[in-house]
Protein backbone atom coordinates (compact mmCIF):
# COMPACT_ATOMS: atom_id res chain seq x y z
CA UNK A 1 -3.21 -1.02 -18.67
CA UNK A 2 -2.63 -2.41 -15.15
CA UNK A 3 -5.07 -4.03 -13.13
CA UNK A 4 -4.46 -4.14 -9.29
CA UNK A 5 -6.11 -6.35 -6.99
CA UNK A 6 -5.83 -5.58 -2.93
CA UNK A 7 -6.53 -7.59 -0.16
CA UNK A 8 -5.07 -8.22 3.62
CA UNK A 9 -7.76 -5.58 4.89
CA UNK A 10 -9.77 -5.50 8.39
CA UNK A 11 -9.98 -4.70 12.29
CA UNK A 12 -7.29 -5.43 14.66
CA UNK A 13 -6.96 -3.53 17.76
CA UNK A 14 -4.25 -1.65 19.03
CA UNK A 15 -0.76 -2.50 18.74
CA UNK A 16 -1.68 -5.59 16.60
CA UNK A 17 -0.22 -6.31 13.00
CA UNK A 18 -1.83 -6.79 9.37
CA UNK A 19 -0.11 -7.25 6.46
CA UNK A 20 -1.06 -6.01 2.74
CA UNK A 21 -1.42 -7.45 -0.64
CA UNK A 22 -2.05 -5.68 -4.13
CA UNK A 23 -1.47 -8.18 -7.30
CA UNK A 24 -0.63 -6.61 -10.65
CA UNK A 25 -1.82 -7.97 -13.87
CA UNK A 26 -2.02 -6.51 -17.41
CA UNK A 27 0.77 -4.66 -18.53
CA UNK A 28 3.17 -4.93 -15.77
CA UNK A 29 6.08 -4.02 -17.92
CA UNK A 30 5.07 -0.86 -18.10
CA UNK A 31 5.19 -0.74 -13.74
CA UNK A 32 8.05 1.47 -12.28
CA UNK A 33 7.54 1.39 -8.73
CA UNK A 34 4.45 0.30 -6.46
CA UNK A 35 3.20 1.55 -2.85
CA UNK A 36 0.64 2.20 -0.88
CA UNK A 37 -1.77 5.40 -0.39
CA UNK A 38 -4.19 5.80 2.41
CA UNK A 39 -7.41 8.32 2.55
CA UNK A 40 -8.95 8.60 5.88
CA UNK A 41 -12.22 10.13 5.95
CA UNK A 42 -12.59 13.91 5.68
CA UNK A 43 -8.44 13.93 4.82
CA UNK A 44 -6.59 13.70 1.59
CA UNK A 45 -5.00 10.80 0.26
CA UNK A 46 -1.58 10.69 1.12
CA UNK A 47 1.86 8.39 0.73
CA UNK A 48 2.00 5.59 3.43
CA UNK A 49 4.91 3.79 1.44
CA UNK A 50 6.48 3.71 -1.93
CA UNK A 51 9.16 0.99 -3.69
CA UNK A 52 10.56 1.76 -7.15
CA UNK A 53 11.92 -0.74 -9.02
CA UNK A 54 15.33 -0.08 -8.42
CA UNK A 55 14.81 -0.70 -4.77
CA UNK A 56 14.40 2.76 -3.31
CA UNK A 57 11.50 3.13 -0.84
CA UNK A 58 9.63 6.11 0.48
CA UNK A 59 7.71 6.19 3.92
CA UNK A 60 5.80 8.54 5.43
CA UNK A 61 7.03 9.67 8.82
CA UNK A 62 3.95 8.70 10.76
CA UNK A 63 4.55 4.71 9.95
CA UNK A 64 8.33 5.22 9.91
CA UNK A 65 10.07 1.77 11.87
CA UNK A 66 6.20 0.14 12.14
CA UNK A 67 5.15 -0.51 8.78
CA UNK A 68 7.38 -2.36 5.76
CA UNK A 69 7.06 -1.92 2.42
CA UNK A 70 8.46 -5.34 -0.34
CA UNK A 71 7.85 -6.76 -3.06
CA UNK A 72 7.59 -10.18 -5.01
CA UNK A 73 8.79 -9.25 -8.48
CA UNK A 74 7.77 -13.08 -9.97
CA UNK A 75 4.21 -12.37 -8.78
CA UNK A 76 3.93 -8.52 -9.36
CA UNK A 77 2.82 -8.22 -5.69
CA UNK A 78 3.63 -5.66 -3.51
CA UNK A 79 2.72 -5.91 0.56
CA UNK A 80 3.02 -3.71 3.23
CA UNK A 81 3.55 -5.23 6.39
CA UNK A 82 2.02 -3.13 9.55
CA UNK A 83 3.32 -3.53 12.80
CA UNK A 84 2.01 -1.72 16.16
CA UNK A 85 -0.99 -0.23 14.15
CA UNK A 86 -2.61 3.20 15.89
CA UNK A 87 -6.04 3.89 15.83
CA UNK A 88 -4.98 7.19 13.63
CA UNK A 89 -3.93 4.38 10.56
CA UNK A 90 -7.16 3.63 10.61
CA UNK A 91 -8.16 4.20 6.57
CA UNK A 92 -8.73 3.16 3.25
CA UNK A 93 -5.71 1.94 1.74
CA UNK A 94 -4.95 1.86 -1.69
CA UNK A 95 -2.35 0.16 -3.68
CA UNK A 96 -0.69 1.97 -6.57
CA UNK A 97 1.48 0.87 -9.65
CA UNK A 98 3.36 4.01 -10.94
CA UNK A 99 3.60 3.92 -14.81
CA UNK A 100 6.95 4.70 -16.97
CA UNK A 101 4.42 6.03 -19.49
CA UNK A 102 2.62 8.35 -17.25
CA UNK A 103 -1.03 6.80 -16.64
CA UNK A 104 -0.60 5.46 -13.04
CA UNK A 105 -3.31 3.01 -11.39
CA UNK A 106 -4.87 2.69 -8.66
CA UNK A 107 -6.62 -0.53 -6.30
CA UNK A 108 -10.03 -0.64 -5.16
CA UNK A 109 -9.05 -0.02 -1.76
CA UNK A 110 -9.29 -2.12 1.72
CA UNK A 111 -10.06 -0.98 4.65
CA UNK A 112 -8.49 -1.12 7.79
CA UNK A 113 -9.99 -0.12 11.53
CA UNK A 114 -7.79 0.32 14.54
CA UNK A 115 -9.47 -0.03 17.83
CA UNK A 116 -8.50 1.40 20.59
């Protein structure tokens, strides 16, 4: 089992920057890829950026040339690194560790606010 720990959260206003952390621990062999999810309210969770562990990442189109996805293998972190933030990334954002086994899992969540 994987245990994932997120933090980098909070309010910035618009056009500012924040940058992402989500720690694995536990069975971190088992990890094939980690990214990010985001739920804003009344909307369904969806991709915001994904990094398998053969290097190939995944963004949505909506953070596309803003927000960075990378990863410190010797500390099982991931980060996502958000640049020029828009009050519509404002969200919950949830870290993810995909499983070779099948049995993904999921952050807490952290939540970031974009003023405008």
């Amino acid at each position: 089992q994987v245990q994932l720990v997120e933090s980098g959260g909070g309010l910035v206003q618009a056009g500012g920057s924040l940058r992402l952390s989500c720690a694995a621990s536990g069975s971190t062999v088992s990890i094939n890829g980690m990214g990010w999810y985001r739920q804003a309210p009344g909307k369904q969770r969806e991709l915001v950026a994904f990094l398998t562990n053969g290097g190939s990442t995944n963004y949505a189109d909506s953070v596309k040339g803003r927000f960075t996805i990378s990863r410190d293998n010797a500390k099982n972190t991931v980060y996502l690194q958000m640049n020029s933030l828009k009050p519509e990334d404002t969200a919950v954002y949830y870290c993810k560790a995909g499983s070779r086994y099948g049995v993904d899992s999921w952050g807490q969540g952290t939540q970031v606010t974009v003023s405008s």
